[in-house]
N, C-alpha and C. Protein backbone atom coordinates (compact mmCIF):
# COMPACT_ATOMS: atom_id res chain seq x y z
N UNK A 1 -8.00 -24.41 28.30
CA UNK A 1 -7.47 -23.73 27.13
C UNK A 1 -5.97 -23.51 27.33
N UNK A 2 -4.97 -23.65 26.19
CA UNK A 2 -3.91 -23.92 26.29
C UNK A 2 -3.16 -22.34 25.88
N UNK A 3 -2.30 -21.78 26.67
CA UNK A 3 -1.75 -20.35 26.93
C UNK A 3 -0.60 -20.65 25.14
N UNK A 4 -0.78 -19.78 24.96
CA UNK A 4 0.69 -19.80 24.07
C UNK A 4 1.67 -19.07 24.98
N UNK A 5 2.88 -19.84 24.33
CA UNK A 5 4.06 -19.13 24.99
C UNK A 5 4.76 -17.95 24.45
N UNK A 6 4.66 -17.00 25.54
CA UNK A 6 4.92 -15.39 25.14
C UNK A 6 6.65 -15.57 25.64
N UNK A 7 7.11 -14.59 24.30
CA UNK A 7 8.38 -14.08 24.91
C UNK A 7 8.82 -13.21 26.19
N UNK A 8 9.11 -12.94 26.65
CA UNK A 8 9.39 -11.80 27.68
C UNK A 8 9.82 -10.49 26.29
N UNK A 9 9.26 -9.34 26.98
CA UNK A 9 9.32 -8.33 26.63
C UNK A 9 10.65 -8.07 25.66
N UNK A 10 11.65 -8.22 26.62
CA UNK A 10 12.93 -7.51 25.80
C UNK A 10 13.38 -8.76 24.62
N UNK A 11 12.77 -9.64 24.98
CA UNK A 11 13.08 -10.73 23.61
C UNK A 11 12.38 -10.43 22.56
N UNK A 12 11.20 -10.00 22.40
CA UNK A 12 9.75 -9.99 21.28
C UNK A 12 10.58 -9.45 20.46
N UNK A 13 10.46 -9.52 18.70
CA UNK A 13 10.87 -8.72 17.78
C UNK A 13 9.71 -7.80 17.17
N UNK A 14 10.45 -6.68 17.25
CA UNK A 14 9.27 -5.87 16.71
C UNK A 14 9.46 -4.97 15.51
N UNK A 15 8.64 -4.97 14.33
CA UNK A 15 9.27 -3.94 12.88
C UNK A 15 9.35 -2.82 13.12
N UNK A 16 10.17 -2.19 12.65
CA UNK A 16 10.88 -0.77 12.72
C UNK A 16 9.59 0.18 12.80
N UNK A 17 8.28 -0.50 12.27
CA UNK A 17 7.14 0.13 11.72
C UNK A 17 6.19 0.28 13.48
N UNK A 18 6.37 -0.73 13.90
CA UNK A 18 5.97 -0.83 14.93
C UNK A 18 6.65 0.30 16.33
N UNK A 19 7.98 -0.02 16.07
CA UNK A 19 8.62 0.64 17.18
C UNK A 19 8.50 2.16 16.29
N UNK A 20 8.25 2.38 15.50
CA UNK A 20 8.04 3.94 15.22
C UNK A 20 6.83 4.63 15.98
N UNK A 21 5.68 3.65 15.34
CA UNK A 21 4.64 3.85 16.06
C UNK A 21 4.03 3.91 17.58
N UNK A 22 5.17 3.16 17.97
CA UNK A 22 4.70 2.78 19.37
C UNK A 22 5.51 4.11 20.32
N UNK A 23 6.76 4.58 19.82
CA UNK A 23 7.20 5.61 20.49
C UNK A 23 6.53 6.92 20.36
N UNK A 24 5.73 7.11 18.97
CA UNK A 24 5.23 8.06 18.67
C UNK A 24 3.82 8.31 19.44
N UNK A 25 3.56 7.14 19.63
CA UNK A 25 1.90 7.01 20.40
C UNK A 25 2.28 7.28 22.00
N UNK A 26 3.82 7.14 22.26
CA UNK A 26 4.14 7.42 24.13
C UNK A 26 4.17 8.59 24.20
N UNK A 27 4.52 9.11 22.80
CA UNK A 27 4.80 10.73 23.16
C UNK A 27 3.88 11.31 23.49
N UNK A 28 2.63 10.99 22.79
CA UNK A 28 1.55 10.96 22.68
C UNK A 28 1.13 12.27 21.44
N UNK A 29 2.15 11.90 20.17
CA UNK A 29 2.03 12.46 19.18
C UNK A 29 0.78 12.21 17.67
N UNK A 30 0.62 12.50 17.06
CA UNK A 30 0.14 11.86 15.94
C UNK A 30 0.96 11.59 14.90
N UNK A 31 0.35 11.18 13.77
CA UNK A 31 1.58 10.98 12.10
C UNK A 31 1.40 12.80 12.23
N UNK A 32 0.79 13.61 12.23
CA UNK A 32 0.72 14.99 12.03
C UNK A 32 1.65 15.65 12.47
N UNK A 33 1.80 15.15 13.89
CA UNK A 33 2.90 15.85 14.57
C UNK A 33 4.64 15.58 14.72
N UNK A 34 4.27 14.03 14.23
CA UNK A 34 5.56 13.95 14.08
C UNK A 34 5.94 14.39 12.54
N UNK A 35 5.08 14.21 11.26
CA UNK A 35 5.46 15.25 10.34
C UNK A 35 6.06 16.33 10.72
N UNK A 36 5.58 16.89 11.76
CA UNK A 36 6.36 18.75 12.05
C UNK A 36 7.29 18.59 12.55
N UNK A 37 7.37 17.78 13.56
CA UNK A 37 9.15 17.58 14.01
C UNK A 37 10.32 16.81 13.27
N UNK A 38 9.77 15.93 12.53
CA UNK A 38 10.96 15.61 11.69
C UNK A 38 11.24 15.58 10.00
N UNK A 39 10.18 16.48 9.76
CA UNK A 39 9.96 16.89 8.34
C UNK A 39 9.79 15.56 7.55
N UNK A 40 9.73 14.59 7.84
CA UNK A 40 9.09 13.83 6.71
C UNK A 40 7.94 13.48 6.61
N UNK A 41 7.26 13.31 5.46
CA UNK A 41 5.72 13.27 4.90
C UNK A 41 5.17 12.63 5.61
N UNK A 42 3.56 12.72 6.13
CA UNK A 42 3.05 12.03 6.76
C UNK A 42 2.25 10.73 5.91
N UNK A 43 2.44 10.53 4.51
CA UNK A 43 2.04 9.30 3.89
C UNK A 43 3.68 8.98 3.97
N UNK A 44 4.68 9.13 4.40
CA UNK A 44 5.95 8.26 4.52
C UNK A 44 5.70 7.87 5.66
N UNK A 45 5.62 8.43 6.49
CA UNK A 45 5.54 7.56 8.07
C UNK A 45 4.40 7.47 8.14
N UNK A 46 3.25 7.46 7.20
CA UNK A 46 2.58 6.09 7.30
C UNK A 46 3.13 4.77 6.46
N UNK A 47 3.97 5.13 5.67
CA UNK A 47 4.12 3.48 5.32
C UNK A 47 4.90 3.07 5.84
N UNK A 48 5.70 4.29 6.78
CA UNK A 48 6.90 3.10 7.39
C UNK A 48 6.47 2.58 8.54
N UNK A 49 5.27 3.14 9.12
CA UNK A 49 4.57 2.39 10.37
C UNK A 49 4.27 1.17 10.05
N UNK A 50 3.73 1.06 8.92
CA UNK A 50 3.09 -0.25 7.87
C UNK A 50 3.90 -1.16 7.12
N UNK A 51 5.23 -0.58 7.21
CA UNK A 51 6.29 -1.76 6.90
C UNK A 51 6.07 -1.70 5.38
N UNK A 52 5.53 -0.62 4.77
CA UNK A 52 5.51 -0.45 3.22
C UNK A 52 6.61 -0.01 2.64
N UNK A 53 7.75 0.96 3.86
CA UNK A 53 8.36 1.91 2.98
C UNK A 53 9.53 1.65 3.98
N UNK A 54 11.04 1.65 3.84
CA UNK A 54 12.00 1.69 4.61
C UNK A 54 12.15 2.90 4.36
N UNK A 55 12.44 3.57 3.81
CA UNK A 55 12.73 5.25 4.20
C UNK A 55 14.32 5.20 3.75
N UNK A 56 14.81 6.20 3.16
CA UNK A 56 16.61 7.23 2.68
C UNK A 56 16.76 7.10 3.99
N UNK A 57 18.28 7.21 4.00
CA UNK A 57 18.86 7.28 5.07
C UNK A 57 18.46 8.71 6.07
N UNK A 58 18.20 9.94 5.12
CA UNK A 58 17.65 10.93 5.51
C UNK A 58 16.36 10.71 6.67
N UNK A 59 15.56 10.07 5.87
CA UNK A 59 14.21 9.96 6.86
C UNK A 59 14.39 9.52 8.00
N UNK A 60 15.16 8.11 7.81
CA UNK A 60 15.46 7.27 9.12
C UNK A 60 16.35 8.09 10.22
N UNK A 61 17.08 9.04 9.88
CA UNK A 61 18.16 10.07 10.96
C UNK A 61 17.01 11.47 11.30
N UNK A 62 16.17 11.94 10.44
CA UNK A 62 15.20 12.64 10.73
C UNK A 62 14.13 12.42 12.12
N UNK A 63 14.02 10.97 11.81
CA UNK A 63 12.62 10.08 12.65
C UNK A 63 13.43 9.98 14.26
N UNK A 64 14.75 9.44 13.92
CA UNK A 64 15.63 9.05 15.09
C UNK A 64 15.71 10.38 15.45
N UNK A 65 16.17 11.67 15.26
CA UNK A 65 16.26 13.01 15.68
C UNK A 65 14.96 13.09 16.69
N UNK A 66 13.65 13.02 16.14
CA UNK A 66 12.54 13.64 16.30
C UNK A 66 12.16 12.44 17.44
N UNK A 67 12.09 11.15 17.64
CA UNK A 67 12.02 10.44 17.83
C UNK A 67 13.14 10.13 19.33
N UNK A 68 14.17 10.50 19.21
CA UNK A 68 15.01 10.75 20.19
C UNK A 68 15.22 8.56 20.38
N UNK A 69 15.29 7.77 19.33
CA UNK A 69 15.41 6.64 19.56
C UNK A 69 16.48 6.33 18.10
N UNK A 70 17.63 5.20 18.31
CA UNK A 70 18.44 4.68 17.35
C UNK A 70 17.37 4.27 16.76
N UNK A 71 17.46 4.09 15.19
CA UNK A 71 16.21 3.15 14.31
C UNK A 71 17.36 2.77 13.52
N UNK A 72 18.28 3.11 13.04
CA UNK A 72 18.80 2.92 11.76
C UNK A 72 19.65 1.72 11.75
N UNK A 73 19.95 0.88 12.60
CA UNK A 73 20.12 -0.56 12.90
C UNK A 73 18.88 -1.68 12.82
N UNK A 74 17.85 -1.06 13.76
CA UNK A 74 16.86 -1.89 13.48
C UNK A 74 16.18 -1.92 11.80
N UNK A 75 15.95 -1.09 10.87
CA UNK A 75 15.56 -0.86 9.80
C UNK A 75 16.84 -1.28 8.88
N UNK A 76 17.67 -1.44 9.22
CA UNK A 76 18.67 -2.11 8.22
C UNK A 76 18.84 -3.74 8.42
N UNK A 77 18.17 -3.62 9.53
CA UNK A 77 18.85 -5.65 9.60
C UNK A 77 16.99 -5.83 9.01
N UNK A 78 16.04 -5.60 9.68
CA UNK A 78 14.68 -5.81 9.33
C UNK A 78 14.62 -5.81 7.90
N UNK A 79 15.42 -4.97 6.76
CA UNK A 79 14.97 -4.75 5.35
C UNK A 79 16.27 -6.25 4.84
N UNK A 80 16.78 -5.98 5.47
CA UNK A 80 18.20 -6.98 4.80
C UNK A 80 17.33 -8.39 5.20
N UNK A 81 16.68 -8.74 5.85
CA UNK A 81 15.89 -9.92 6.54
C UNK A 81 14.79 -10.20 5.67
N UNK A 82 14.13 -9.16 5.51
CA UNK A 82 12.47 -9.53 4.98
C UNK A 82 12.82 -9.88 3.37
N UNK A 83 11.75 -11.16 3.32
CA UNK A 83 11.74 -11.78 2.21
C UNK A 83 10.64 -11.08 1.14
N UNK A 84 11.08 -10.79 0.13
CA UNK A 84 10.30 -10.45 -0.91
C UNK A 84 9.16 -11.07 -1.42
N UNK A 85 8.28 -10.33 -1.91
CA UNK A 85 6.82 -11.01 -1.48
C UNK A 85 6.80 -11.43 -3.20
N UNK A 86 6.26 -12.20 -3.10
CA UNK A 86 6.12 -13.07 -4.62
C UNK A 86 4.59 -12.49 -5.00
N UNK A 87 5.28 -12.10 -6.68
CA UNK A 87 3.66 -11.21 -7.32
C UNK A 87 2.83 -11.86 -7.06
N UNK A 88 1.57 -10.76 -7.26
CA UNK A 88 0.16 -11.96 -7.28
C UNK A 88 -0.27 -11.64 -8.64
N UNK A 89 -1.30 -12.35 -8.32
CA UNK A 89 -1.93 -12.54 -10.15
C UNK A 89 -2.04 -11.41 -10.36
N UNK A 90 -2.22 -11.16 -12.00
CA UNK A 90 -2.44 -9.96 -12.18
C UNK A 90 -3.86 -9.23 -12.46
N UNK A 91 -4.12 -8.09 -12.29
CA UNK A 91 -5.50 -7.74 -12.04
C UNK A 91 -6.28 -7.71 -13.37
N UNK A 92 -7.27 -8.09 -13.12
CA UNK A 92 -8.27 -8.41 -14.24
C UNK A 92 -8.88 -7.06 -14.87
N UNK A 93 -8.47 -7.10 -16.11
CA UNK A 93 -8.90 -5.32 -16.75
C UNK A 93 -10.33 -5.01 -16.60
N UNK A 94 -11.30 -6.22 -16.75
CA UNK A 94 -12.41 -6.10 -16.61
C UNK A 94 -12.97 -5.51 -15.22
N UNK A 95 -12.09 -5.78 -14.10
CA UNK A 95 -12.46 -5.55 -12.86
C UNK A 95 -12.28 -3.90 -12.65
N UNK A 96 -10.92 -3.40 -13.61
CA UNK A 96 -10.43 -2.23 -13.33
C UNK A 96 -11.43 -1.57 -14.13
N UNK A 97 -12.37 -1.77 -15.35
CA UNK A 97 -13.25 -1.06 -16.01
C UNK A 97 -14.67 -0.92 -14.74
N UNK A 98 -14.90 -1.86 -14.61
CA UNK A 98 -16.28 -1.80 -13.35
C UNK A 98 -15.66 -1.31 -12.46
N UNK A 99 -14.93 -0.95 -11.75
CA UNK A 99 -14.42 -0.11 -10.32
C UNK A 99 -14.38 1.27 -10.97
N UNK A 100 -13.71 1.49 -12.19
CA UNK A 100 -13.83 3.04 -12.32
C UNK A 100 -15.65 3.44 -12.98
N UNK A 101 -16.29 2.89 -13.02
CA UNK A 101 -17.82 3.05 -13.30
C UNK A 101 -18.49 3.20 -12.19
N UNK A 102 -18.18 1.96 -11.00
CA UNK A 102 -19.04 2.04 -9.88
C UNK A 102 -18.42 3.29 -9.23
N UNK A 103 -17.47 4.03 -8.84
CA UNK A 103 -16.70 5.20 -8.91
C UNK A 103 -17.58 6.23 -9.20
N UNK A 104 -17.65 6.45 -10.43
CA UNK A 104 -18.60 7.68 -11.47
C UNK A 104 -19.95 7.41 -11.16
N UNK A 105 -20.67 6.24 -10.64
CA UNK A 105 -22.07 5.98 -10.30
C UNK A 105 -22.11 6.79 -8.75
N UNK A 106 -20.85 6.31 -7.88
CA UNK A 106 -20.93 7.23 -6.42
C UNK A 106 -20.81 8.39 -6.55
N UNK A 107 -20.23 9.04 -7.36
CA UNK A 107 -20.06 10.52 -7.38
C UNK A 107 -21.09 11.36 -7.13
N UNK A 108 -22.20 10.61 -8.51
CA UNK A 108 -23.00 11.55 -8.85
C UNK A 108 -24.59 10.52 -8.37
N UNK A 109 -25.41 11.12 -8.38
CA UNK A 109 -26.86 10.62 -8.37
C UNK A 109 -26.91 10.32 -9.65
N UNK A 110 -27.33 9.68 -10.17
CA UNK A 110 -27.36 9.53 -11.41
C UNK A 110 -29.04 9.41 -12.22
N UNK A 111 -29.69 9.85 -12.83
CA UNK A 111 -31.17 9.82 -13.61
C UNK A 111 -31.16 8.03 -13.82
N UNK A 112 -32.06 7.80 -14.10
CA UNK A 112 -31.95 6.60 -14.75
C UNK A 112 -31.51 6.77 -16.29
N UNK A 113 -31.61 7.24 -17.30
CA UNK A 113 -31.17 7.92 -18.58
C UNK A 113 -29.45 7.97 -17.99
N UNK A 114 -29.25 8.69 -17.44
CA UNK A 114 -27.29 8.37 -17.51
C UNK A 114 -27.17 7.09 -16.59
N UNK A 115 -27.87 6.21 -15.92
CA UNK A 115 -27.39 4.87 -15.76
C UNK A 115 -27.41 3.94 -17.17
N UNK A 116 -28.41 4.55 -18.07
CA UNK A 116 -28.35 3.53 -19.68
C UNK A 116 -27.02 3.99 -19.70
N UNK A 117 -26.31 5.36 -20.08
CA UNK A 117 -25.77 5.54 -20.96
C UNK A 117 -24.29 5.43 -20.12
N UNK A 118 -24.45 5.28 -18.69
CA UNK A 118 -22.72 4.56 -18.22
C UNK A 118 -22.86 3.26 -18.56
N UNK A 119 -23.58 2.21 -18.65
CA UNK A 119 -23.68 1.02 -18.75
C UNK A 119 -23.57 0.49 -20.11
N UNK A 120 -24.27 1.05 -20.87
CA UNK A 120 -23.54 1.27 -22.18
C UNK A 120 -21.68 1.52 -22.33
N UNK A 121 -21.55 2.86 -21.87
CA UNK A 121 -19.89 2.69 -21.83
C UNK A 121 -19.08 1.69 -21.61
N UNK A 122 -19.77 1.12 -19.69
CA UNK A 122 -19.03 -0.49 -19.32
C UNK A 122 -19.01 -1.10 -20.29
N UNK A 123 -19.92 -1.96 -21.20
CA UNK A 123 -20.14 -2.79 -22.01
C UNK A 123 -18.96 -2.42 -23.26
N UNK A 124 -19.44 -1.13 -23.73
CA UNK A 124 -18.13 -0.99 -24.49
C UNK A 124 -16.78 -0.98 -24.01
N UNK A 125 -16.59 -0.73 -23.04
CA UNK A 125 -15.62 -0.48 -22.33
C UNK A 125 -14.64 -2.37 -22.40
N UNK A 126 -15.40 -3.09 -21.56
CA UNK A 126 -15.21 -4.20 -21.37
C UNK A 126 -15.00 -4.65 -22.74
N UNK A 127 -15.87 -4.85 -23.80
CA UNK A 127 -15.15 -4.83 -25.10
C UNK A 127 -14.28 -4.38 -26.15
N UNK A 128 -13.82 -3.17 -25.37
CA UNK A 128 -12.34 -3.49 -25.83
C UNK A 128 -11.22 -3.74 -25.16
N UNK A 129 -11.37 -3.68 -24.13
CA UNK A 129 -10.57 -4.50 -22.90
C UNK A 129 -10.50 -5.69 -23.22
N UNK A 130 -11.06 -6.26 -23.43
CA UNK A 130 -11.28 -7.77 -24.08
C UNK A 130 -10.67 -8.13 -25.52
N UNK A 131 -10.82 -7.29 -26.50
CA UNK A 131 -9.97 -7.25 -27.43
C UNK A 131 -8.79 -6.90 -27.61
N UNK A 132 -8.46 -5.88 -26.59
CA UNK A 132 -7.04 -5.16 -26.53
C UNK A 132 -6.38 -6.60 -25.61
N UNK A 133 -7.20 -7.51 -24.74
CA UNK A 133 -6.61 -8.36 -23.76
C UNK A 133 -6.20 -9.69 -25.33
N UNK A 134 -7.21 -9.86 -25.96
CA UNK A 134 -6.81 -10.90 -26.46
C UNK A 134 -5.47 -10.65 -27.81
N UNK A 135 -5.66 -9.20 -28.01
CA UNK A 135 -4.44 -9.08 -29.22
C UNK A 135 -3.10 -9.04 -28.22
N UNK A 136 -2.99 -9.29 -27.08
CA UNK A 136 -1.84 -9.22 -26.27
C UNK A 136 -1.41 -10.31 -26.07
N UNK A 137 -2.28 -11.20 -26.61
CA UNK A 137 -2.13 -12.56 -25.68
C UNK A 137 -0.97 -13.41 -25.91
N UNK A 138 -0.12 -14.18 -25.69
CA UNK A 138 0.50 -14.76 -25.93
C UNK A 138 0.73 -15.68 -27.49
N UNK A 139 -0.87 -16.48 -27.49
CA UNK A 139 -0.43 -16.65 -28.47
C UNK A 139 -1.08 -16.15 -29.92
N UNK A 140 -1.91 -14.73 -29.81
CA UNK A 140 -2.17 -14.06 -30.93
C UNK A 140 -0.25 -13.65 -31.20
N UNK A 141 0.57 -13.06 -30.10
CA UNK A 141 1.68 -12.99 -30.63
C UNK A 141 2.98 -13.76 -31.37
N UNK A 142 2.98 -15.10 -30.51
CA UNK A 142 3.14 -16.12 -31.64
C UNK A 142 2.70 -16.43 -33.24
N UNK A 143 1.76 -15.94 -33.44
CA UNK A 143 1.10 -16.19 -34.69
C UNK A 143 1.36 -15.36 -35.39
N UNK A 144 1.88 -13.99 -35.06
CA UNK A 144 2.24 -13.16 -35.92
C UNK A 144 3.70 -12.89 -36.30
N UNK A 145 4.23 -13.87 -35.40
CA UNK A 145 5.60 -14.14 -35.90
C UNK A 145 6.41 -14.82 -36.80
């Protein structure tokens, strides 16, 4: 079996998201705790662990404070670098009507009598999703021009 070739350590590149995380895990902190030391939200430094969120200049001098590590070089060349992700399709309304049903089915136990009568809703539901989808459509709008 054939080894891949590893960088040496100080060569590897690593996302700002990573080296956040990885100093935070030496400290042997959580996202909780570093919330308390550097006041920013702990759904922000989760996305900046996750490379979702670059963070105000604020956060990034907050994290580096708390953090006791430069970031604000690495997070500026990493965001100036990363290529923008090309949309994806767009989500199917029909899908978004059945996810908020199967939703309302977990909530509750449901009788069989309120499974008729959510399933009923879907159905309506989906039909006008379907009508509201097709009066949008491209070329119902052409035609009315």
């Amino acid at each position: 079996m054939e080894k891949k070739s590893q960088k040496p350590f100080f060569q590897m590149e690593f996302t700002p998201g990573e080296i956040v995380a990885a100093r935070r895990k030496k400290l042997g902190w959580s996202q909780e705790e570093l919330e308390y030391r550097s006041g920013v939200s702990m759904s922000q430094i989760y996305r900046i662990e996750n490379n979702k969120s670059k963070g105000g200049e604020d956060v990034i001098k907050n994290l580096e404070e708390a953090l006791q590590i430069p970031l604000k070089d690495v997070f500026d060349d990493y965001w100036k670098n990363k290529k923008p992700k090309k949309p994806g399709p767009k989500t199917d309304p029909r899908k978004t009507v059945i996810k908020g049903f199967i939703r309302e089915i977990n909530k509750k136990n449901p009788t069989v009598k309120e499974l008729e009568n959510i399933f009923e809703r879907v159905i309506k539901d989906l039909d006008d999703t379907l009508l509201d989808a097709a009066q949008k459509s491209p070329e119902n709008t052409s035609q009315k021009q």
